[in-house]
N, C-alpha and C. Protein backbone atom coordinates (compact mmCIF):
# COMPACT_ATOMS: atom_id res chain seq x y z
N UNK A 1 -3.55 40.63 3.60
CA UNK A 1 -4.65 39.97 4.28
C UNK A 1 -4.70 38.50 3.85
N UNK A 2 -4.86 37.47 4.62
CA UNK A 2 -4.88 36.14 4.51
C UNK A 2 -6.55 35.90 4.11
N UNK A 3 -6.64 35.06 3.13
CA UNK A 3 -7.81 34.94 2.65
C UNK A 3 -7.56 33.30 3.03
N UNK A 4 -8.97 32.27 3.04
CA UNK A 4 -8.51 30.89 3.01
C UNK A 4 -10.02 30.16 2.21
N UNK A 5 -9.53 29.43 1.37
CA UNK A 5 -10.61 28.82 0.15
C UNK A 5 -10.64 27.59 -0.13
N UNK A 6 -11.89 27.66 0.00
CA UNK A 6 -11.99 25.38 -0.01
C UNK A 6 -12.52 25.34 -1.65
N UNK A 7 -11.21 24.65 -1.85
CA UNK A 7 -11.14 24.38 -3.11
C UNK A 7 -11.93 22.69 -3.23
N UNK A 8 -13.02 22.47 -4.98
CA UNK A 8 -12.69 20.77 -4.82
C UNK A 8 -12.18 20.63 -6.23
N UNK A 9 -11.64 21.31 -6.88
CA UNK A 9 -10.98 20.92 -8.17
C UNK A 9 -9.26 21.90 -8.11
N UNK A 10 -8.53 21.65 -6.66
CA UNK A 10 -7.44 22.72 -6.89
C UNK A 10 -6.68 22.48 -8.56
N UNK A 11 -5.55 23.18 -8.66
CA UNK A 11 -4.62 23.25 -9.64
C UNK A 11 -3.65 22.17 -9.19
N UNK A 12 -3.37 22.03 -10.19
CA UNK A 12 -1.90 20.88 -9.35
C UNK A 12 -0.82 21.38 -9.15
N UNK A 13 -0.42 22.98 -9.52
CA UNK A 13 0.75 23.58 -9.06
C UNK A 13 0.37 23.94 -7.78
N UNK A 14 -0.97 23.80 -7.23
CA UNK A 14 -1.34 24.46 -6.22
C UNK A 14 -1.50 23.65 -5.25
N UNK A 15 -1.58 22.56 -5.70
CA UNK A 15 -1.50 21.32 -4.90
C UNK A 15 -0.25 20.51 -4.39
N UNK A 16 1.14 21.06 -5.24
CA UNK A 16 2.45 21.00 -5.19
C UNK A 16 3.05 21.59 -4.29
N UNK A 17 2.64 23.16 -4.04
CA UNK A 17 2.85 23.82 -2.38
C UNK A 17 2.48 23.21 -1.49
N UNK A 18 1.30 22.68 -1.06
CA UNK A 18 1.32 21.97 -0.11
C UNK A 18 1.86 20.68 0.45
N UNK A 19 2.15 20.01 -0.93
CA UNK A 19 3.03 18.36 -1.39
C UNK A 19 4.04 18.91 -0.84
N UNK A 20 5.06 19.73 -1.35
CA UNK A 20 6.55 19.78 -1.43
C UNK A 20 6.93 20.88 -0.12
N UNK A 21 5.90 21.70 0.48
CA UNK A 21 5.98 21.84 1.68
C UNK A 21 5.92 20.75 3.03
N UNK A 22 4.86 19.99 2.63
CA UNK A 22 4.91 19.07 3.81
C UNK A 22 6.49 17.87 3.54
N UNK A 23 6.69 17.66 2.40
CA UNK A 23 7.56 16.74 2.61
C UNK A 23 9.05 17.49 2.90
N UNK A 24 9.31 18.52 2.81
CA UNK A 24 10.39 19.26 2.91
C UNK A 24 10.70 18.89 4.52
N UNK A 25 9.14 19.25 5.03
CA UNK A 25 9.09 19.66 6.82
C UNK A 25 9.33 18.31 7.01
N UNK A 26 8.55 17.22 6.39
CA UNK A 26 8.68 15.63 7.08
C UNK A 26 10.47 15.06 7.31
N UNK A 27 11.17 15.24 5.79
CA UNK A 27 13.04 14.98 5.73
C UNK A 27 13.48 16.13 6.69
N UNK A 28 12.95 17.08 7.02
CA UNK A 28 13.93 17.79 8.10
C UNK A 28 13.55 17.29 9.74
N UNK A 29 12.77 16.42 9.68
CA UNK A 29 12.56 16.01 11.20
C UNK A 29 12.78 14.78 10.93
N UNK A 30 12.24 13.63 10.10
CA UNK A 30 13.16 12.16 10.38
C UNK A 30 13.57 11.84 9.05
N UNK A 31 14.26 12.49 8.37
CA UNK A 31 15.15 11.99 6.85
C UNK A 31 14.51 11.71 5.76
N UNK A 32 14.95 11.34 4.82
CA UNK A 32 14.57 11.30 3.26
C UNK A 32 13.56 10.12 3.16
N UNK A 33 12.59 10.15 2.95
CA UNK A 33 11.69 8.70 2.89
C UNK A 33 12.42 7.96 1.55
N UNK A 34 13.33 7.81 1.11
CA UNK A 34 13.70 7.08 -0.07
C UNK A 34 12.64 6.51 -0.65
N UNK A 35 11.48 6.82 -0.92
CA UNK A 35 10.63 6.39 -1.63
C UNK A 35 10.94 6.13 -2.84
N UNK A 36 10.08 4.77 -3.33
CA UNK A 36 10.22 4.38 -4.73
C UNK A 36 9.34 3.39 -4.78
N UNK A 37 8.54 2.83 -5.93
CA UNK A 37 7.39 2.25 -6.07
C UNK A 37 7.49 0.44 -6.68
N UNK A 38 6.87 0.03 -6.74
CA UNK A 38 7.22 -1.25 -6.66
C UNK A 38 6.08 -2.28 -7.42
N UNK A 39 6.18 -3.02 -8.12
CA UNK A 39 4.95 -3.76 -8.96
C UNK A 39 5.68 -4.79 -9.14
N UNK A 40 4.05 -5.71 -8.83
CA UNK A 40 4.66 -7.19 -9.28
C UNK A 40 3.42 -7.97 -9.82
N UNK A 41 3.28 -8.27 -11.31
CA UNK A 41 2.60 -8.44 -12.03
C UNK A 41 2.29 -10.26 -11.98
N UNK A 42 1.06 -10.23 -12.66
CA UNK A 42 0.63 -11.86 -13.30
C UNK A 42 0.20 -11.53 -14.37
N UNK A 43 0.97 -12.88 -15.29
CA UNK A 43 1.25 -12.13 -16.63
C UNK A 43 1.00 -13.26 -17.47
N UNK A 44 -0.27 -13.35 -18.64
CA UNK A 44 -0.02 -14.68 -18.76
C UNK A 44 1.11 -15.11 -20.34
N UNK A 45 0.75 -16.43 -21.12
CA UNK A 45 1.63 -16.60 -21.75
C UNK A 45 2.30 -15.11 -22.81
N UNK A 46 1.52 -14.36 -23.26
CA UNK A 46 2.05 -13.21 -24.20
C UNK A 46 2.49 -12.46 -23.90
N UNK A 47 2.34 -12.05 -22.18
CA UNK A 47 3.17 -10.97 -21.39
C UNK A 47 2.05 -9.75 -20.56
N UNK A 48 0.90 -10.52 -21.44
CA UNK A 48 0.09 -9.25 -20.74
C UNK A 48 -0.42 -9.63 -19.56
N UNK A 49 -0.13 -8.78 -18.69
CA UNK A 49 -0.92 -8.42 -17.24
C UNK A 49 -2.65 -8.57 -17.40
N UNK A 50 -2.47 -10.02 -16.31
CA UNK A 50 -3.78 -9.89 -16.06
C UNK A 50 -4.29 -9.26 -14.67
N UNK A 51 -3.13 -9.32 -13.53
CA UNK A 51 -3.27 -8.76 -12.38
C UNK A 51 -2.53 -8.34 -11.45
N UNK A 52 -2.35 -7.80 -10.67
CA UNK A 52 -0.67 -7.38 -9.54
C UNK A 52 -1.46 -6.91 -8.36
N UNK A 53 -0.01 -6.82 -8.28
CA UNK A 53 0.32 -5.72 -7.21
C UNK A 53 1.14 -4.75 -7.18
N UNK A 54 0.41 -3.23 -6.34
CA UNK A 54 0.94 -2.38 -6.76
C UNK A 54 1.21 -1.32 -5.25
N UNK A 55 2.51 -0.98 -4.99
CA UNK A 55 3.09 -0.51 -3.61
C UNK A 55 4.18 0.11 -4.00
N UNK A 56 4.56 1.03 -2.82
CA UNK A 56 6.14 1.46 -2.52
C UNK A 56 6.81 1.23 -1.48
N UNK A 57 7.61 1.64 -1.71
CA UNK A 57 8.88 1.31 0.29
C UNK A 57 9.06 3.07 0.14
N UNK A 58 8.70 3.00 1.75
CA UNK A 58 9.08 4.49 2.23
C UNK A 58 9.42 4.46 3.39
N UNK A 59 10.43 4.97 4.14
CA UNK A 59 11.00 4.91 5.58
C UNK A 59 11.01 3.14 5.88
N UNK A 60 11.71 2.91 4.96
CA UNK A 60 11.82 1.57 5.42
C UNK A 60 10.75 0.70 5.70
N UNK A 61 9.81 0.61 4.98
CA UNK A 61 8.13 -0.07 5.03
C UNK A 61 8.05 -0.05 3.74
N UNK A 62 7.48 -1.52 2.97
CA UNK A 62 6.35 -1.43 1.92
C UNK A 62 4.89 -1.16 2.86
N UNK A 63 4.27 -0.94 1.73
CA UNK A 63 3.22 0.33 1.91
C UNK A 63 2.37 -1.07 0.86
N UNK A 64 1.37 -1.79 0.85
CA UNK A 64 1.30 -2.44 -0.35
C UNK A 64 0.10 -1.80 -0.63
N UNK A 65 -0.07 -0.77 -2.15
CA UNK A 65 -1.56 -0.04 -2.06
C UNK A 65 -2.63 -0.39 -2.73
N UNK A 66 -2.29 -1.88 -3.62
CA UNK A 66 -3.38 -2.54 -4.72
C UNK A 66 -3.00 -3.38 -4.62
N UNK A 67 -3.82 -4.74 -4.74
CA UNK A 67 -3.75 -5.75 -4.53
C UNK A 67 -5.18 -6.53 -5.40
N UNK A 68 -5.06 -7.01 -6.79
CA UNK A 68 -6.25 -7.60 -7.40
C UNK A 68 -5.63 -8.56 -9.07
N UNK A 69 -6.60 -9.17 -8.62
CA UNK A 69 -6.71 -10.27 -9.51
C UNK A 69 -8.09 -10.82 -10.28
N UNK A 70 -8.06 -11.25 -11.28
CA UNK A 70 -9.07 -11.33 -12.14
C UNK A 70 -9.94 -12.80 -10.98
N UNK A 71 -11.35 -12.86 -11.45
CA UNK A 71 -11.88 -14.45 -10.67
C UNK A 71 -11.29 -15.43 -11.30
N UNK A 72 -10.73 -15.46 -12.41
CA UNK A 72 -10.19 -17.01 -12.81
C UNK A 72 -8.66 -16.98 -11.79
N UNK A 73 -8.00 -16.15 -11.17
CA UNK A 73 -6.87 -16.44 -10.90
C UNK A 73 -7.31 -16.48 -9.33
N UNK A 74 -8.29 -16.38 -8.46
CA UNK A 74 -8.71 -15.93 -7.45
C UNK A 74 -8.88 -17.88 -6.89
N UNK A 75 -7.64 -18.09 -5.52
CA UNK A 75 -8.10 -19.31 -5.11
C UNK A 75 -6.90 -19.84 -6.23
N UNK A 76 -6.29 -19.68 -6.04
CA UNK A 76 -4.81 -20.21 -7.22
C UNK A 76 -4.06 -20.61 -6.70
N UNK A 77 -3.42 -19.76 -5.57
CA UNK A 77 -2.47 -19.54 -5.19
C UNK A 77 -1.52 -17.98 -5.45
N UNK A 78 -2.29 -17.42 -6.34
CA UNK A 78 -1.74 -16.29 -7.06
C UNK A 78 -1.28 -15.44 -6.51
N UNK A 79 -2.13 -15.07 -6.06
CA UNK A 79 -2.07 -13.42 -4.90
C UNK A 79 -1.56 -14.19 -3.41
N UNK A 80 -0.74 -15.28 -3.11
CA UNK A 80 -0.18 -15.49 -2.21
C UNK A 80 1.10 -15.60 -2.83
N UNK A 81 1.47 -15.93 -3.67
CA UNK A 81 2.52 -15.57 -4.40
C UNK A 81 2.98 -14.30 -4.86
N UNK A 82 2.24 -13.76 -5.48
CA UNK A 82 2.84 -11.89 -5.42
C UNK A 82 3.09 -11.10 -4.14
N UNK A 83 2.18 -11.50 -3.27
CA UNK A 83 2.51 -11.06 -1.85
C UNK A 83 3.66 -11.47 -1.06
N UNK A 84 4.44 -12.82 -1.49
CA UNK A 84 5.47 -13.38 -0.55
C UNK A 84 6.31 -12.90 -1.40
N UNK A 85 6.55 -12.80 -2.98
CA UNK A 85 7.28 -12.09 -3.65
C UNK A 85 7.54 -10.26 -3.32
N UNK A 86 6.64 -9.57 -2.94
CA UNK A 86 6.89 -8.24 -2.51
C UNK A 86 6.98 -8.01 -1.11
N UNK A 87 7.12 -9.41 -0.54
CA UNK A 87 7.87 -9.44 0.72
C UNK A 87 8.88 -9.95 0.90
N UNK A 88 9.35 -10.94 0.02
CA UNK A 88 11.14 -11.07 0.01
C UNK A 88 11.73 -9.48 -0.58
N UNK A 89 11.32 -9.00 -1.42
CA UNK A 89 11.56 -7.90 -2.18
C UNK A 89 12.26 -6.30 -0.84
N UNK A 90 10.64 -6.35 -0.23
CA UNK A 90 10.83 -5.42 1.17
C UNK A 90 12.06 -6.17 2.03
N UNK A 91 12.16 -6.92 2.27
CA UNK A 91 12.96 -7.79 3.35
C UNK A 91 14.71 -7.81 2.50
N UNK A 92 14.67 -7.71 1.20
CA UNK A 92 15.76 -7.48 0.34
C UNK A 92 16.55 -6.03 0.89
N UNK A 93 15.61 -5.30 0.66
CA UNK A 93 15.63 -3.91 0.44
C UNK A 93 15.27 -3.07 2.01
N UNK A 94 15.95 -4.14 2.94
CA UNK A 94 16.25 -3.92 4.27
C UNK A 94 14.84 -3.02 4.98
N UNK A 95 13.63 -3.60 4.87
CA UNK A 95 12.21 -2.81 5.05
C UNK A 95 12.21 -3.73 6.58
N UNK A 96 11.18 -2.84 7.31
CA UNK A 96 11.13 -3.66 8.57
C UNK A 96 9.81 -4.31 8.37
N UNK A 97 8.79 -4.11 7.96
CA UNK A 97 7.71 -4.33 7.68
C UNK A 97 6.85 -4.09 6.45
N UNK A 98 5.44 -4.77 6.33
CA UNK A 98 4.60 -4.47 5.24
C UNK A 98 3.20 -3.72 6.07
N UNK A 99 2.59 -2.94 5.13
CA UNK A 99 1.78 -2.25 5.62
C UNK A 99 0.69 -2.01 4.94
N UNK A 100 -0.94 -2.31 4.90
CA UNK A 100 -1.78 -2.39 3.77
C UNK A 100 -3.05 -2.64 4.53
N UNK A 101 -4.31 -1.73 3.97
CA UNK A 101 -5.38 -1.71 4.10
C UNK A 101 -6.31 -2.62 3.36
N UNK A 102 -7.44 -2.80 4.11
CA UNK A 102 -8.45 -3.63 2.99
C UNK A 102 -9.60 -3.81 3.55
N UNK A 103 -11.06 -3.57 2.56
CA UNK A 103 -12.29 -3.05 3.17
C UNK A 103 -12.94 -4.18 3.42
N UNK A 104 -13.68 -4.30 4.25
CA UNK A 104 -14.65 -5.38 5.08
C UNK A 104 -14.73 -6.56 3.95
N UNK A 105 -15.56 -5.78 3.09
CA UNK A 105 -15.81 -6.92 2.14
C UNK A 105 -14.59 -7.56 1.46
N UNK A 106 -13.53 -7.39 1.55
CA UNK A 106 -12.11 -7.57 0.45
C UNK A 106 -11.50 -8.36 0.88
N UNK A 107 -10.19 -8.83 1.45
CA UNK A 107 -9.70 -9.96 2.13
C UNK A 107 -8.66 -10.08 3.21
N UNK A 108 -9.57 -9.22 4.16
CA UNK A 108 -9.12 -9.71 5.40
C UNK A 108 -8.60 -10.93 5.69
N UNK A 109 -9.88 -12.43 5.51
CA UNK A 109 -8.85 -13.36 6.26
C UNK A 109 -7.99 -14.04 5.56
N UNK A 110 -7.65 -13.75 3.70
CA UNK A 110 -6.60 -13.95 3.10
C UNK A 110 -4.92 -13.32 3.82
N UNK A 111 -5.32 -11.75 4.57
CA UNK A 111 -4.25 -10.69 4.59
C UNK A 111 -3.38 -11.88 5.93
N UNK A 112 -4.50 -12.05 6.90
CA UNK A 112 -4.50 -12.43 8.46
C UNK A 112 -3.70 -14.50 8.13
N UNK A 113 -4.34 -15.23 6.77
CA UNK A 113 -3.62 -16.16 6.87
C UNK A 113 -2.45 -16.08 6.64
N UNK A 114 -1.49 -15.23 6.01
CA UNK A 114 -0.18 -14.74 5.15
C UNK A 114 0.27 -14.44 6.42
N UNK A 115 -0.24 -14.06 8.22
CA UNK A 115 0.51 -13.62 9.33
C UNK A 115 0.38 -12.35 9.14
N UNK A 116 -0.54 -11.35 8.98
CA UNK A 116 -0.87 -9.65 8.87
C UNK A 116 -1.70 -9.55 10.36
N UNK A 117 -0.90 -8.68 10.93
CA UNK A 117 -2.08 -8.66 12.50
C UNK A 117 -2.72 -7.33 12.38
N UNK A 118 -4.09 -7.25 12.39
CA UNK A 118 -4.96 -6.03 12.79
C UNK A 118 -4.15 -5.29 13.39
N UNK A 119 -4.07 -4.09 12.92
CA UNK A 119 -3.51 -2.79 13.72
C UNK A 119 -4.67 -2.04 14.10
N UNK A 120 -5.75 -2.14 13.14
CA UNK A 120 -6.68 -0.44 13.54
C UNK A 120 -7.54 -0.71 12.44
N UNK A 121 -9.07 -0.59 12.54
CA UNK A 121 -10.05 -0.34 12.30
C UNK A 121 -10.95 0.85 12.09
N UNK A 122 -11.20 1.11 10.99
CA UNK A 122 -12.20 2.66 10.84
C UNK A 122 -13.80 2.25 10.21
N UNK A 123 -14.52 2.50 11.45
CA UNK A 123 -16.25 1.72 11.21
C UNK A 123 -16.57 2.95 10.45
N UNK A 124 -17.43 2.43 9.72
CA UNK A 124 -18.36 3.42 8.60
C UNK A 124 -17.80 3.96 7.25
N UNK A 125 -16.45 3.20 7.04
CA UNK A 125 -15.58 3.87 5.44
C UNK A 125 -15.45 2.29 5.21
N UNK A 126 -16.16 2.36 3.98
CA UNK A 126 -17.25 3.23 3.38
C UNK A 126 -18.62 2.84 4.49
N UNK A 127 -19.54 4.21 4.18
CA UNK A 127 -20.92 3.92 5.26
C UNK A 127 -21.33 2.51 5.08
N UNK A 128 -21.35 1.63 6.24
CA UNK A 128 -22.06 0.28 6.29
C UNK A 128 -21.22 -0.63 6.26
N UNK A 129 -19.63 -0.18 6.05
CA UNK A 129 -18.59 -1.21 6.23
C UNK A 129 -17.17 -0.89 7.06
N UNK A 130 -16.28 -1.61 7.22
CA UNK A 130 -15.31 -1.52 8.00
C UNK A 130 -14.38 -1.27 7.09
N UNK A 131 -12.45 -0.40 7.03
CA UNK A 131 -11.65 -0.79 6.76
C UNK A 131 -10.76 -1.40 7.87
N UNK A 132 -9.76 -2.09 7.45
CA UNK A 132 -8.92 -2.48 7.99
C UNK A 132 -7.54 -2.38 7.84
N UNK A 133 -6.34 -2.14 8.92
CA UNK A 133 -5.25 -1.78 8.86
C UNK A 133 -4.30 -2.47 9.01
N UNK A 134 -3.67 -3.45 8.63
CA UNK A 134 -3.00 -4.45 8.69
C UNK A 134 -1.44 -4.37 8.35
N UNK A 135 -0.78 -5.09 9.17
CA UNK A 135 0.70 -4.83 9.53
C UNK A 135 1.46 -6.38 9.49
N UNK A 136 2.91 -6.52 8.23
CA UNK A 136 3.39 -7.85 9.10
C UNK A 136 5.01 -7.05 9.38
N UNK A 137 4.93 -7.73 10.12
CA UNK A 137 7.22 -7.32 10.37
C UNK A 137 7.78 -8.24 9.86
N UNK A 138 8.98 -7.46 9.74
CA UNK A 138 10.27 -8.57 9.24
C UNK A 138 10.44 -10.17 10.05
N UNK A 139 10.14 -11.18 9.70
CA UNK A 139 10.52 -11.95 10.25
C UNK A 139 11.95 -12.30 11.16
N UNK A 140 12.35 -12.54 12.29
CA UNK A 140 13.36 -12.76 12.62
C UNK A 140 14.37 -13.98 11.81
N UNK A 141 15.73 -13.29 11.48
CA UNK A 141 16.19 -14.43 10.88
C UNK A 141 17.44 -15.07 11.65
C-alpha cells in the first residue's frame, strides 16, 4: 500500500532519493549538467574575504547564486568587477549565458546596467516585494 507524508524536517538520505532520482531522469533526456561551482572573492590585504560571489555552470549557463559585499566596498566598482570576472570565466568555459535572481529591494538596476535583461518577475516573494529574473548571453564575438 502506498502511503504519502509531508515531511518538514526529511532525512537527507531521504532527501537523496528524490535528488539522485530526478537528476538521473534529467542526464537521460538532455545529458550530464557538468556542474561545478564557482567563487570569486574580495579579499583584502591579509587574504581574508570580505565579499564575493558565489555560482555554478550547469548545462552550459552560470547560474550566479550570491552576490554581496560589505557597505564600505558598495559603489567601488567592486561587484562590477567580480561580475565581469565570472563572466569572462563562463564565456572561458564555453557558457552561453549568465543567469541570476535578485529581490526588489537588492540590485536590479546595478544587474540591468552590466546589460542583464528582465526575463520574469514573481509579485509577492517575499509578501510586499518583487523578485526578479535576469539573464545576459554570450556576447557575440
Amino acid at each position: 500500500m502506498l502511503t504519502l507524508s509531508l515531511e518538514t524536517k526529511p532525512a537527507p538520505a531521504e532527501e537523496q532519493v528524490v535528488l539522485k532520482g530526478l537528476r538521473a531522469f534529467n542526464v537521460a533526456v538532455i545529458g550530464d549538467p557538468h556542474e561545478r561551482p564557482i567563487a570569486v572573492f574580495a579579499r583584502d590585504d591579509e587574504g581574508q574575504v570580505l565579499g564575493g560571489l558565489l555560482g555554478h555552470i550547469k548545462w552550459r549557463w552560470l547560474y550566479v547564486a550570491k552576490l554581496w559585499l560589505p557597505d564600505s566596498l558598495r559603489g567601488s566598482g567592486t561587484g562590477t568587477k567580480l561580475m565581469r570576472i565570472a563572466e569572462e570565466h563562463a564565456w572561458k568555459e564555453d557558457c552561453l549565458g549568465v543567469h541570476l535572481d535578485t529581490f526588489e529591494y537588492q540590485a536590479l538596476p546595478f544587474y540591468q546596467k552590466l546589460g542583464y535583461e528582465l526575463f520574469g518577475t514573481l509579485e509577492g516573494y517575499p509578501p510586499g516585494y518583487r523578485q526578479f529574473y535576469l539573464k545576459r548571453t554570450r556576447p557575440a564575438t
